[in-house]
PDB file of N, CA and C in Angstrom:
ATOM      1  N   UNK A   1     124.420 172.146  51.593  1.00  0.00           N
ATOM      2  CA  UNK A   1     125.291 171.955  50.458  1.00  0.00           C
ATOM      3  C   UNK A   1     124.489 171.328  49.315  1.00  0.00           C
ATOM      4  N   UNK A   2     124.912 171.735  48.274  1.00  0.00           N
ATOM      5  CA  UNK A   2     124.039 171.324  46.985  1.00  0.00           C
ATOM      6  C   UNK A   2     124.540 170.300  46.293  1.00  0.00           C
ATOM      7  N   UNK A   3     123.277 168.975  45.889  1.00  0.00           N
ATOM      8  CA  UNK A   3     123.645 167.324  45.752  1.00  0.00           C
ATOM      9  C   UNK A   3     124.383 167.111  44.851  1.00  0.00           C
ATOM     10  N   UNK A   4     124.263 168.294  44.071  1.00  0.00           N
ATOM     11  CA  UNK A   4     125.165 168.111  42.290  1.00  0.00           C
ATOM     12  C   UNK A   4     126.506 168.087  42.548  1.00  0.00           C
ATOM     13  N   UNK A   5     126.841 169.144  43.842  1.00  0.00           N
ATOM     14  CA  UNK A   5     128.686 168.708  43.839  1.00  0.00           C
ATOM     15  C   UNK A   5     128.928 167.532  44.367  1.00  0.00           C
ATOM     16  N   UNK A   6     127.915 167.516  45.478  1.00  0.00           N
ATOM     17  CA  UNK A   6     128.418 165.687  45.846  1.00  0.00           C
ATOM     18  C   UNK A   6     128.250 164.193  44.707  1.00  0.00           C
ATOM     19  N   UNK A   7     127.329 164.510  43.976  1.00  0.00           N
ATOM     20  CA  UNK A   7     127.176 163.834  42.655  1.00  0.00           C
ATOM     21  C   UNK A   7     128.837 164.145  41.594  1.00  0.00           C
ATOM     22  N   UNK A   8     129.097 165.412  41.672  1.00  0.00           N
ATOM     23  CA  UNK A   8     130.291 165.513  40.665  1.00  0.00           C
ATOM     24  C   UNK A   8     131.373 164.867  41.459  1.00  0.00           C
ATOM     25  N   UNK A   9     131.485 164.429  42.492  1.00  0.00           N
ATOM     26  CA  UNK A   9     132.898 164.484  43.546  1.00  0.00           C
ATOM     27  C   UNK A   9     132.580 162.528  43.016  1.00  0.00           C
ATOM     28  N   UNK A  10     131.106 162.026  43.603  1.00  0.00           N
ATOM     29  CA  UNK A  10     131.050 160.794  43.167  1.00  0.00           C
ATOM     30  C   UNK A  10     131.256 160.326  41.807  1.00  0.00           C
ATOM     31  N   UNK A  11     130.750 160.646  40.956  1.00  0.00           N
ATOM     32  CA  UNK A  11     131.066 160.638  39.266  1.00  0.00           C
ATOM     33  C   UNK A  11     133.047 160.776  39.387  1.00  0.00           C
ATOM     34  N   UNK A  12     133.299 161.749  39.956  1.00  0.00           N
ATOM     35  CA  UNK A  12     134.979 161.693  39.654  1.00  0.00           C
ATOM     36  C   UNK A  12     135.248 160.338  40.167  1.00  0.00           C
ATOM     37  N   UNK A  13     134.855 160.183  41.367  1.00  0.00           N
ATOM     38  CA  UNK A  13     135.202 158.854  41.481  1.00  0.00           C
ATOM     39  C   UNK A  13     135.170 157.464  40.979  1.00  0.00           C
ATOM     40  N   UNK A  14     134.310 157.252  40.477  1.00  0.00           N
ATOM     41  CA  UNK A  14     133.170 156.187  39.982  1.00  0.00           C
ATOM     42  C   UNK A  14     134.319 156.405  38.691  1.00  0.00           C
ATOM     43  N   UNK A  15     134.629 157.043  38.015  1.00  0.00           N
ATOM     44  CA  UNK A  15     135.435 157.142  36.589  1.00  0.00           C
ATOM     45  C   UNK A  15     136.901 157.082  36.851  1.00  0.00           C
ATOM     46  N   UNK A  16     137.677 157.692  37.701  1.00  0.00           N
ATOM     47  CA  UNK A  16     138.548 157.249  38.366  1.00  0.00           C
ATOM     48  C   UNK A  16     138.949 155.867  38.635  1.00  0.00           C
ATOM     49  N   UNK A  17     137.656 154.920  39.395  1.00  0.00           N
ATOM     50  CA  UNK A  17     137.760 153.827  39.623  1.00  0.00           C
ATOM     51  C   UNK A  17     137.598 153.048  38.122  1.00  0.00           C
ATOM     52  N   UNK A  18     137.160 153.553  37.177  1.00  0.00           N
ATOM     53  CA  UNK A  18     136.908 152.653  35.976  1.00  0.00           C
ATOM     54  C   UNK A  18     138.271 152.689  34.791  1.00  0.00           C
ATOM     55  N   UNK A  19     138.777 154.404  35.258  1.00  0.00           N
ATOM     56  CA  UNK A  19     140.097 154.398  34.126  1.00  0.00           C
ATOM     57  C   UNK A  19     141.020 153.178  34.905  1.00  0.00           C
ATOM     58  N   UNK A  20     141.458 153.343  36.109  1.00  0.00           N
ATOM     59  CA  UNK A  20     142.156 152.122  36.884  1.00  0.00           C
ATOM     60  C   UNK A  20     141.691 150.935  36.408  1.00  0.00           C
ATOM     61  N   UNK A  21     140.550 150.670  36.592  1.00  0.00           N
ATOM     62  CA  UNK A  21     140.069 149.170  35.920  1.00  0.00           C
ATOM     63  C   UNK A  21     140.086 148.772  34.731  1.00  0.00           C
ATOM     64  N   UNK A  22     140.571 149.859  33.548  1.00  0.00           N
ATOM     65  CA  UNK A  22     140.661 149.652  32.009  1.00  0.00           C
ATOM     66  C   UNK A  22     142.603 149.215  32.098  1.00  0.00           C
ATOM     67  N   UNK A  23     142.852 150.447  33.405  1.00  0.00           N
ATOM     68  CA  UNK A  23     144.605 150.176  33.007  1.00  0.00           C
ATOM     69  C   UNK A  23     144.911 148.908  33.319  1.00  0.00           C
ATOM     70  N   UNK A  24     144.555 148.138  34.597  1.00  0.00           N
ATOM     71  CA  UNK A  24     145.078 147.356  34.867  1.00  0.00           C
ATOM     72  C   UNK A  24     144.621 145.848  33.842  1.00  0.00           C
ATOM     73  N   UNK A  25     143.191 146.059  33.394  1.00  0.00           N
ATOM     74  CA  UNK A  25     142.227 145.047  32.368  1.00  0.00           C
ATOM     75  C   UNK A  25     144.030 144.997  31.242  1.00  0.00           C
ATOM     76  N   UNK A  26     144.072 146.323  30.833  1.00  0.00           N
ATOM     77  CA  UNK A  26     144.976 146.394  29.736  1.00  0.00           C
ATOM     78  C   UNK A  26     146.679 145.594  29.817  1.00  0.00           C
ATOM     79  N   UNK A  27     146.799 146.142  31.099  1.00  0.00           N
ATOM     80  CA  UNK A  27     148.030 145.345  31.704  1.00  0.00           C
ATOM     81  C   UNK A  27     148.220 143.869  31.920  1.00  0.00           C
ATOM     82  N   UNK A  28     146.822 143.202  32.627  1.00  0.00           N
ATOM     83  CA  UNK A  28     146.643 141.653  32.250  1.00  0.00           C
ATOM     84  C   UNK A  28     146.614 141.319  30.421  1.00  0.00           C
ATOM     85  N   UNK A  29     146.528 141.715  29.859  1.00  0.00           N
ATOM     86  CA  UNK A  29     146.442 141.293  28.604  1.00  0.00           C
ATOM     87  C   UNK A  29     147.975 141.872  28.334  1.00  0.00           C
ATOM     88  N   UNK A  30     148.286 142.732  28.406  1.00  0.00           N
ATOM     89  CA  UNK A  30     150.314 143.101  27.548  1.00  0.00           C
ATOM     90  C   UNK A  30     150.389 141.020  28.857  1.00  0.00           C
ATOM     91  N   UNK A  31     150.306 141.084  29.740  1.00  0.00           N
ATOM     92  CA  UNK A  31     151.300 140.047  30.444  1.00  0.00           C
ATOM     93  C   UNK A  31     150.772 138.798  29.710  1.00  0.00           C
ATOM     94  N   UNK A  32     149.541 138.288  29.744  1.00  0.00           N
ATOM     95  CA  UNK A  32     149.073 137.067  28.879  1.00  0.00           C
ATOM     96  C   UNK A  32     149.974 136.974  27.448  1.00  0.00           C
ATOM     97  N   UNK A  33     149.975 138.153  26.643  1.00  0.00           N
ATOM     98  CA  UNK A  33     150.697 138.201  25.519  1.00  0.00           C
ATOM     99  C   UNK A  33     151.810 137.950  25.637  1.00  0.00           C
ATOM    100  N   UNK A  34     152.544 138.016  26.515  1.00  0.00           N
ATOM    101  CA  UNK A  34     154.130 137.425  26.980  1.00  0.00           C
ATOM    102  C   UNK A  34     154.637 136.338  26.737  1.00  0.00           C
ATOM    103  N   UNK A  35     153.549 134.923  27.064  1.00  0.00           N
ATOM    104  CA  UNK A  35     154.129 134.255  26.491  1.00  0.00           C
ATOM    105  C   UNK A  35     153.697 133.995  25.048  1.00  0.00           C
ATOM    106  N   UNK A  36     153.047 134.024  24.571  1.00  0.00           N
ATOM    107  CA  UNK A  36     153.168 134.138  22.744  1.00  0.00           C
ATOM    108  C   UNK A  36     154.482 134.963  22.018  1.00  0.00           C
ATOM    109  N   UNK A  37     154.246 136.138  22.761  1.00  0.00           N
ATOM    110  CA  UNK A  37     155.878 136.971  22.252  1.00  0.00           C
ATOM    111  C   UNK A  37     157.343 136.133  22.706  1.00  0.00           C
ATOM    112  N   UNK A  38     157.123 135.150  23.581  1.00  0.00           N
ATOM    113  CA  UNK A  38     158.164 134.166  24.017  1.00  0.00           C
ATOM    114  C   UNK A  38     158.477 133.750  23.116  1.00  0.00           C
ATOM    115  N   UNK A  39     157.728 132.728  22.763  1.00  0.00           N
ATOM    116  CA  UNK A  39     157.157 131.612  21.508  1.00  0.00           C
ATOM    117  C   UNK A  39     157.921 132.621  20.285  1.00  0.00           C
ATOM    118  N   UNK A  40     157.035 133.890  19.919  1.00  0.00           N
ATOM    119  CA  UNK A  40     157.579 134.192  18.663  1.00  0.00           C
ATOM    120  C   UNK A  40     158.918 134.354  18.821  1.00  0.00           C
ATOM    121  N   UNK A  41     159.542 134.994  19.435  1.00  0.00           N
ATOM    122  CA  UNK A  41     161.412 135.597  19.640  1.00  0.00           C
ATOM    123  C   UNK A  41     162.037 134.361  19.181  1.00  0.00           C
ATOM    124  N   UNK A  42     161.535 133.222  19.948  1.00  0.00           N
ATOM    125  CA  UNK A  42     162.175 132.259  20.499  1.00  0.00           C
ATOM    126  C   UNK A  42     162.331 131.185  18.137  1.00  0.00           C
ATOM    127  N   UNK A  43     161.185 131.231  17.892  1.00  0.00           N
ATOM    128  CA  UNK A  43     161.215 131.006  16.706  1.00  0.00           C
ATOM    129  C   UNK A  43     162.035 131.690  15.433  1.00  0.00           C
ATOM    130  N   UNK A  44     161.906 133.010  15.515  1.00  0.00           N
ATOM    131  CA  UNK A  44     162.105 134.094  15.219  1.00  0.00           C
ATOM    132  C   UNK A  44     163.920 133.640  15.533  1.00  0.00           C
ATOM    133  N   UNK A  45     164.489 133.937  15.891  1.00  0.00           N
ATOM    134  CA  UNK A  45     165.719 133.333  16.220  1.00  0.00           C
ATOM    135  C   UNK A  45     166.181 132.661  15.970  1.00  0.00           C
ATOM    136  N   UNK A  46     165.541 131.036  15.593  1.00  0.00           N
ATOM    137  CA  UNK A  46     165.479 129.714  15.488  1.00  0.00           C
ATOM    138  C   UNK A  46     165.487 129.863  13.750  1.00  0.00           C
ATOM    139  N   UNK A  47     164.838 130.527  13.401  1.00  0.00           N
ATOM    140  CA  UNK A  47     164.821 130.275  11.549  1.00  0.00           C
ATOM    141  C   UNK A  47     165.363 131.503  10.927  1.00  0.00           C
ATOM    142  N   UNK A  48     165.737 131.987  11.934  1.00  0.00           N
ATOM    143  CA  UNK A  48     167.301 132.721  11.620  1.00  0.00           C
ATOM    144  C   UNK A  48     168.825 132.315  11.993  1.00  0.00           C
ATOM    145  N   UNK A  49     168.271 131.049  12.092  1.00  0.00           N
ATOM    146  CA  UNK A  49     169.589 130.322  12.826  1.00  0.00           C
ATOM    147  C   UNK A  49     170.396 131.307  13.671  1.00  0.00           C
ATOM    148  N   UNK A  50     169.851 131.811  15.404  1.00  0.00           N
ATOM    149  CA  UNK A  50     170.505 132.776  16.133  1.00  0.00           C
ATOM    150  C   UNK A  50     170.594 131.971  17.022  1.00  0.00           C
ATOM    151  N   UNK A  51     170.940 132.272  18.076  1.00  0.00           N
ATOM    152  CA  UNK A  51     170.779 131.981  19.353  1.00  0.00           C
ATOM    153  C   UNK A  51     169.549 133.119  20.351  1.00  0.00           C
ATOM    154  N   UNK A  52     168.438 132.083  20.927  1.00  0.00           N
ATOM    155  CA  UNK A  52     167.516 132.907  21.524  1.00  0.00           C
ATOM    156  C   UNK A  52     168.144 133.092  22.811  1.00  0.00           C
ATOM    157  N   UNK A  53     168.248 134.280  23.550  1.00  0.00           N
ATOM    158  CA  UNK A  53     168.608 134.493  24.662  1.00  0.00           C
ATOM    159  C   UNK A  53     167.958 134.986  25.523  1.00  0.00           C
ATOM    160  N   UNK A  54     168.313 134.674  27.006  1.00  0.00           N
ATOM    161  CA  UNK A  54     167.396 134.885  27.868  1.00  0.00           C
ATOM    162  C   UNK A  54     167.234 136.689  28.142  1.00  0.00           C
ATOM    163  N   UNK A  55     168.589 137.107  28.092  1.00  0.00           N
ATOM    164  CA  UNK A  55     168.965 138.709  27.649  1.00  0.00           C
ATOM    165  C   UNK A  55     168.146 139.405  26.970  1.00  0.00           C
ATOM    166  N   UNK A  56     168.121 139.404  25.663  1.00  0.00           N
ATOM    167  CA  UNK A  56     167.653 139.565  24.540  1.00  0.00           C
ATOM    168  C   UNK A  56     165.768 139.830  25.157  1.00  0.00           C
ATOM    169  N   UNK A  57     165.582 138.706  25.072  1.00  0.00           N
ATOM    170  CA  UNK A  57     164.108 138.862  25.498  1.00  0.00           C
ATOM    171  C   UNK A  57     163.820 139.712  26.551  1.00  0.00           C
ATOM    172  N   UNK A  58     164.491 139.325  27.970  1.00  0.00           N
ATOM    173  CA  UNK A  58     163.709 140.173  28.911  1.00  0.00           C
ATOM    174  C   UNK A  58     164.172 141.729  28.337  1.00  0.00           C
ATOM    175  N   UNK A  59     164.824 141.952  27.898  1.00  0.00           N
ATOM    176  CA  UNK A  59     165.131 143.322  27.274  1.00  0.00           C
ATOM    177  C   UNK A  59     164.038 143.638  26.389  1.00  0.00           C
ATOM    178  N   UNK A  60     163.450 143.136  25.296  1.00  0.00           N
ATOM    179  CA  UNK A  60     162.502 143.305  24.449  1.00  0.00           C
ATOM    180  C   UNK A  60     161.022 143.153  25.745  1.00  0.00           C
ATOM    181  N   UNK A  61     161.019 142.252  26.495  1.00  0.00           N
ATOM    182  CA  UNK A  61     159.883 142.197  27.450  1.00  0.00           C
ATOM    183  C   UNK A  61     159.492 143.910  28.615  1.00  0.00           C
ATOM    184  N   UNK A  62     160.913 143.834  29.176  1.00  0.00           N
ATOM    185  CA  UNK A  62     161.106 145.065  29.750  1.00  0.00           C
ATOM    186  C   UNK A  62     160.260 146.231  28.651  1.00  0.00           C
ATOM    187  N   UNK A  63     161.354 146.650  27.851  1.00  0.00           N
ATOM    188  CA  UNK A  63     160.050 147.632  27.111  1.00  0.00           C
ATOM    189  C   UNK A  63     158.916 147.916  26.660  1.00  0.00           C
ATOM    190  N   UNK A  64     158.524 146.451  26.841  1.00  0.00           N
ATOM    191  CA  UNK A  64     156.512 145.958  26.677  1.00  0.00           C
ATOM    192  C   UNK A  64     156.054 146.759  27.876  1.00  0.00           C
ATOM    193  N   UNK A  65     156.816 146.195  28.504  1.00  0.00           N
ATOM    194  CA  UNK A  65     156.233 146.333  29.828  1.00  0.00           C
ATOM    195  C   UNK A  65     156.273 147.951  30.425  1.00  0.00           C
ATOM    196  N   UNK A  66     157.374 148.185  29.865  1.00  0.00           N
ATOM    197  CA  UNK A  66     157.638 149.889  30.320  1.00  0.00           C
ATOM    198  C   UNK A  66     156.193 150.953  30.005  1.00  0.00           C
ATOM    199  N   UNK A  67     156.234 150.071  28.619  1.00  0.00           N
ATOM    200  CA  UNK A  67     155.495 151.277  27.913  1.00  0.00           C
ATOM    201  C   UNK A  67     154.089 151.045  28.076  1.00  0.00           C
ATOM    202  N   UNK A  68     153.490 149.886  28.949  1.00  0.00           N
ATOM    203  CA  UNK A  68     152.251 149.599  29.556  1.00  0.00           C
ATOM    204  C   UNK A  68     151.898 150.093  31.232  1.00  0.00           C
ATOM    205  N   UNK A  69     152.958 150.232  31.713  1.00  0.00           N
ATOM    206  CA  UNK A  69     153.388 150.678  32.997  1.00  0.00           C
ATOM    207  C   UNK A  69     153.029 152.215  32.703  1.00  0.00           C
ATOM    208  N   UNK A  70     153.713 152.727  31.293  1.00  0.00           N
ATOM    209  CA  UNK A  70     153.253 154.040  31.345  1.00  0.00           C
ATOM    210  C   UNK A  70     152.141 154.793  30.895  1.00  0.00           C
ATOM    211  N   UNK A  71     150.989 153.652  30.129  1.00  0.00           N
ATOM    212  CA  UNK A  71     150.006 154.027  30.049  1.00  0.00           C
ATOM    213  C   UNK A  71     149.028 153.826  31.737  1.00  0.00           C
ATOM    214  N   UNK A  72     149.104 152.651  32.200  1.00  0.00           N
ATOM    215  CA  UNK A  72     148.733 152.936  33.869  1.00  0.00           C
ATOM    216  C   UNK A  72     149.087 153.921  34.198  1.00  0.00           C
ATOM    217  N   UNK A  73     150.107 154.330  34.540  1.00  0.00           N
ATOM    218  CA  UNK A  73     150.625 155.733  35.331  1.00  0.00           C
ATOM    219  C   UNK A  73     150.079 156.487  35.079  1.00  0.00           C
ATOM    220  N   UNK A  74     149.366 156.840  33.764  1.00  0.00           N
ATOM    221  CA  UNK A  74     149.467 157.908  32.822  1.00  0.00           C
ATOM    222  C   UNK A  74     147.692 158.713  33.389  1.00  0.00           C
ATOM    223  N   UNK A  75     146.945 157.027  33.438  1.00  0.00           N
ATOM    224  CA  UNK A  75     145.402 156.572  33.504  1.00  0.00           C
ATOM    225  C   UNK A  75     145.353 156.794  35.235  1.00  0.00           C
ATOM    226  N   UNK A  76     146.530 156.580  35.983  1.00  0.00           N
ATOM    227  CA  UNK A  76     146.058 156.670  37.529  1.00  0.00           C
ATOM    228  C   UNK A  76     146.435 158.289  37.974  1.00  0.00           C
ATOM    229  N   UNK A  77     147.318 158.977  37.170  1.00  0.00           N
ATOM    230  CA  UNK A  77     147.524 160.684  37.345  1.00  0.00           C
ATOM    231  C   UNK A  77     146.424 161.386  36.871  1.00  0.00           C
ATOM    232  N   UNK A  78     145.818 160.993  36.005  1.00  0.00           N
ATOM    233  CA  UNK A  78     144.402 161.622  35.278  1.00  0.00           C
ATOM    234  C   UNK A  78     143.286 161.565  36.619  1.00  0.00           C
ATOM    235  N   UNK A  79     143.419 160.067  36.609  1.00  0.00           N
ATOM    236  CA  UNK A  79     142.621 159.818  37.453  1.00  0.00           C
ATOM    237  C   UNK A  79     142.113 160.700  38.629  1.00  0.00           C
ATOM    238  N   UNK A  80     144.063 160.729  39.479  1.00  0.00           N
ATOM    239  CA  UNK A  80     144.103 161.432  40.809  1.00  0.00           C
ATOM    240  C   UNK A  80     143.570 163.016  40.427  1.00  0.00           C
ATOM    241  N   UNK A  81     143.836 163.415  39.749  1.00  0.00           N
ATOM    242  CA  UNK A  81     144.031 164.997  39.347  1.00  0.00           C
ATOM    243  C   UNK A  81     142.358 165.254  39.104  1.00  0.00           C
ATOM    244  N   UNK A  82     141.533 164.250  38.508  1.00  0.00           N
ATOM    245  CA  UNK A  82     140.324 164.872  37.942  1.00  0.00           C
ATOM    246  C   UNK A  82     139.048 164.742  39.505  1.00  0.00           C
ATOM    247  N   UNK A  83     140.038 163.800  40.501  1.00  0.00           N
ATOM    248  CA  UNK A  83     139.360 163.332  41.801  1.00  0.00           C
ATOM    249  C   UNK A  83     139.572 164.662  42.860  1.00  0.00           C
ATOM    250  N   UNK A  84     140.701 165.054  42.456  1.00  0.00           N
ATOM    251  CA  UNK A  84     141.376 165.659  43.661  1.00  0.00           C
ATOM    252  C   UNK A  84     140.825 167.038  43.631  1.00  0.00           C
ATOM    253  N   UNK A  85     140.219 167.674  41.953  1.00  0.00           N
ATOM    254  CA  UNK A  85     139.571 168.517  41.531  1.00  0.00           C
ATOM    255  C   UNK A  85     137.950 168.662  42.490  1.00  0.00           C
ATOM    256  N   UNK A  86     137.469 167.554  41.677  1.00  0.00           N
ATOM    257  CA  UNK A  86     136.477 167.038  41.951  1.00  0.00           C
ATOM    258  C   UNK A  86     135.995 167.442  44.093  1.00  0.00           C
ATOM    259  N   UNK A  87     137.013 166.813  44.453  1.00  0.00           N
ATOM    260  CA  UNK A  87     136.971 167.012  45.897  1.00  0.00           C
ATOM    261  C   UNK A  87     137.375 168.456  46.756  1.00  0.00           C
ATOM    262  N   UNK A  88     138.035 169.074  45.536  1.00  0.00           N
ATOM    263  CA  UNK A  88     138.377 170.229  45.980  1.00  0.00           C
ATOM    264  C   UNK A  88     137.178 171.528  45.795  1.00  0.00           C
ATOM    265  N   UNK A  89     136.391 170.887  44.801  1.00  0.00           N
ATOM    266  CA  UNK A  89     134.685 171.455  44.150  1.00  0.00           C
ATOM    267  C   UNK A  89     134.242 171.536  45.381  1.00  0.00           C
ATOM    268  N   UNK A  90     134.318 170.451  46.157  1.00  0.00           N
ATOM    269  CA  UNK A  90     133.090 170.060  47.091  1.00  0.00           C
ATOM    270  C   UNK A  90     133.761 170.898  48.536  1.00  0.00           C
ATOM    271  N   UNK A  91     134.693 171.155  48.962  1.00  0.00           N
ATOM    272  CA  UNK A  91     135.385 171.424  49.546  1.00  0.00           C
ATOM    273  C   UNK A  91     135.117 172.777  49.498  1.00  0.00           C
ATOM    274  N   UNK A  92     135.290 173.553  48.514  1.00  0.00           N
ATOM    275  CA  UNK A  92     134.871 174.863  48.667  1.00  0.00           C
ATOM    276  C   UNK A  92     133.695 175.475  48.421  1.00  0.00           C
ATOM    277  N   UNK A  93     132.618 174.494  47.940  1.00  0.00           N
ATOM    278  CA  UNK A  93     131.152 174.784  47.859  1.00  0.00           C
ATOM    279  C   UNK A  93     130.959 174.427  49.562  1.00  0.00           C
ATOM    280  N   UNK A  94     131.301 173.267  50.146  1.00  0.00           N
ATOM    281  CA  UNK A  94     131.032 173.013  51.908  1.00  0.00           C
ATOM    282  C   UNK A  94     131.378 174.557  52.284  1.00  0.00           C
ATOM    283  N   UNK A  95     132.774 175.000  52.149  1.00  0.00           N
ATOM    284  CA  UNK A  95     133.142 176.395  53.053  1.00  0.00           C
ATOM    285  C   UNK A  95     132.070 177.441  52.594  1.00  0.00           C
ATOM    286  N   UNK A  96     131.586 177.536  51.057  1.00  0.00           N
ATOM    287  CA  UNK A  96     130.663 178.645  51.191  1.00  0.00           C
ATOM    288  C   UNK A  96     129.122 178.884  52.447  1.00  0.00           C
ATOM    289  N   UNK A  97     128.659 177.488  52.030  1.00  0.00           N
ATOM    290  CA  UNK A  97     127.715 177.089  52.774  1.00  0.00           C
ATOM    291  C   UNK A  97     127.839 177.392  53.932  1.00  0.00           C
ATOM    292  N   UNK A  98     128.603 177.163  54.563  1.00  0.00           N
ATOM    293  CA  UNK A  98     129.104 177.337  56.565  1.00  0.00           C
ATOM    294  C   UNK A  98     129.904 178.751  57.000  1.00  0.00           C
ATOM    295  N   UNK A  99     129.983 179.405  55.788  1.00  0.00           N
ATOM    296  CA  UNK A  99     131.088 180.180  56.139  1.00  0.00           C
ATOM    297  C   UNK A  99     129.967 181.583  56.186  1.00  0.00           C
TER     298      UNK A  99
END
């Protein structure tokens, strides 16, 4: 079997493992920012003479969060799909070889 597909199957991986490590890098930072966006609502409210609510926020938090959840998802389907390719390369370059 020839080293370049096993090199492309590793490379899928190796990048795979790095989009995961950007999503989740990205995801610790939306959560650190959480509490500053606390802080602001919570002000934000306050010199609007409102009432800050606990409602209110996790509702505004929830959709932070949704829409960071869906860039992960987004980064671990790429991921799977460009691996699963990748392995499926190698998979049918092995059957030529033996077959």
């Amino acid at each position: 079997m020839n080293n370049s597909e096993y090199n492309k199957a590793e490379d899928a991986v190796n990048n795979t493992e790095n989009s995961l490590k950007n999503a989740a890098e990205n995801a610790k930072w939306k959560v650190e920012e959480l509490a500053d966006r606390a802080k602001d609502y919570i002000n934000e409210k306050r010199n609007n003479d409102e009432e800050a609510r606990q409602e209110d926020w996790l509702d505004r938090a929830k959709n932070n969060l949704a829409d960071a959840w869906d860039d992960v998802k987004d980064k671990a389907n790429d991921a799977w799909e460009k691996t699963k390719d990748a392995a499926e390369d190698v998979k049918a370059e092995w059957n030529k070889k033996t077959n």
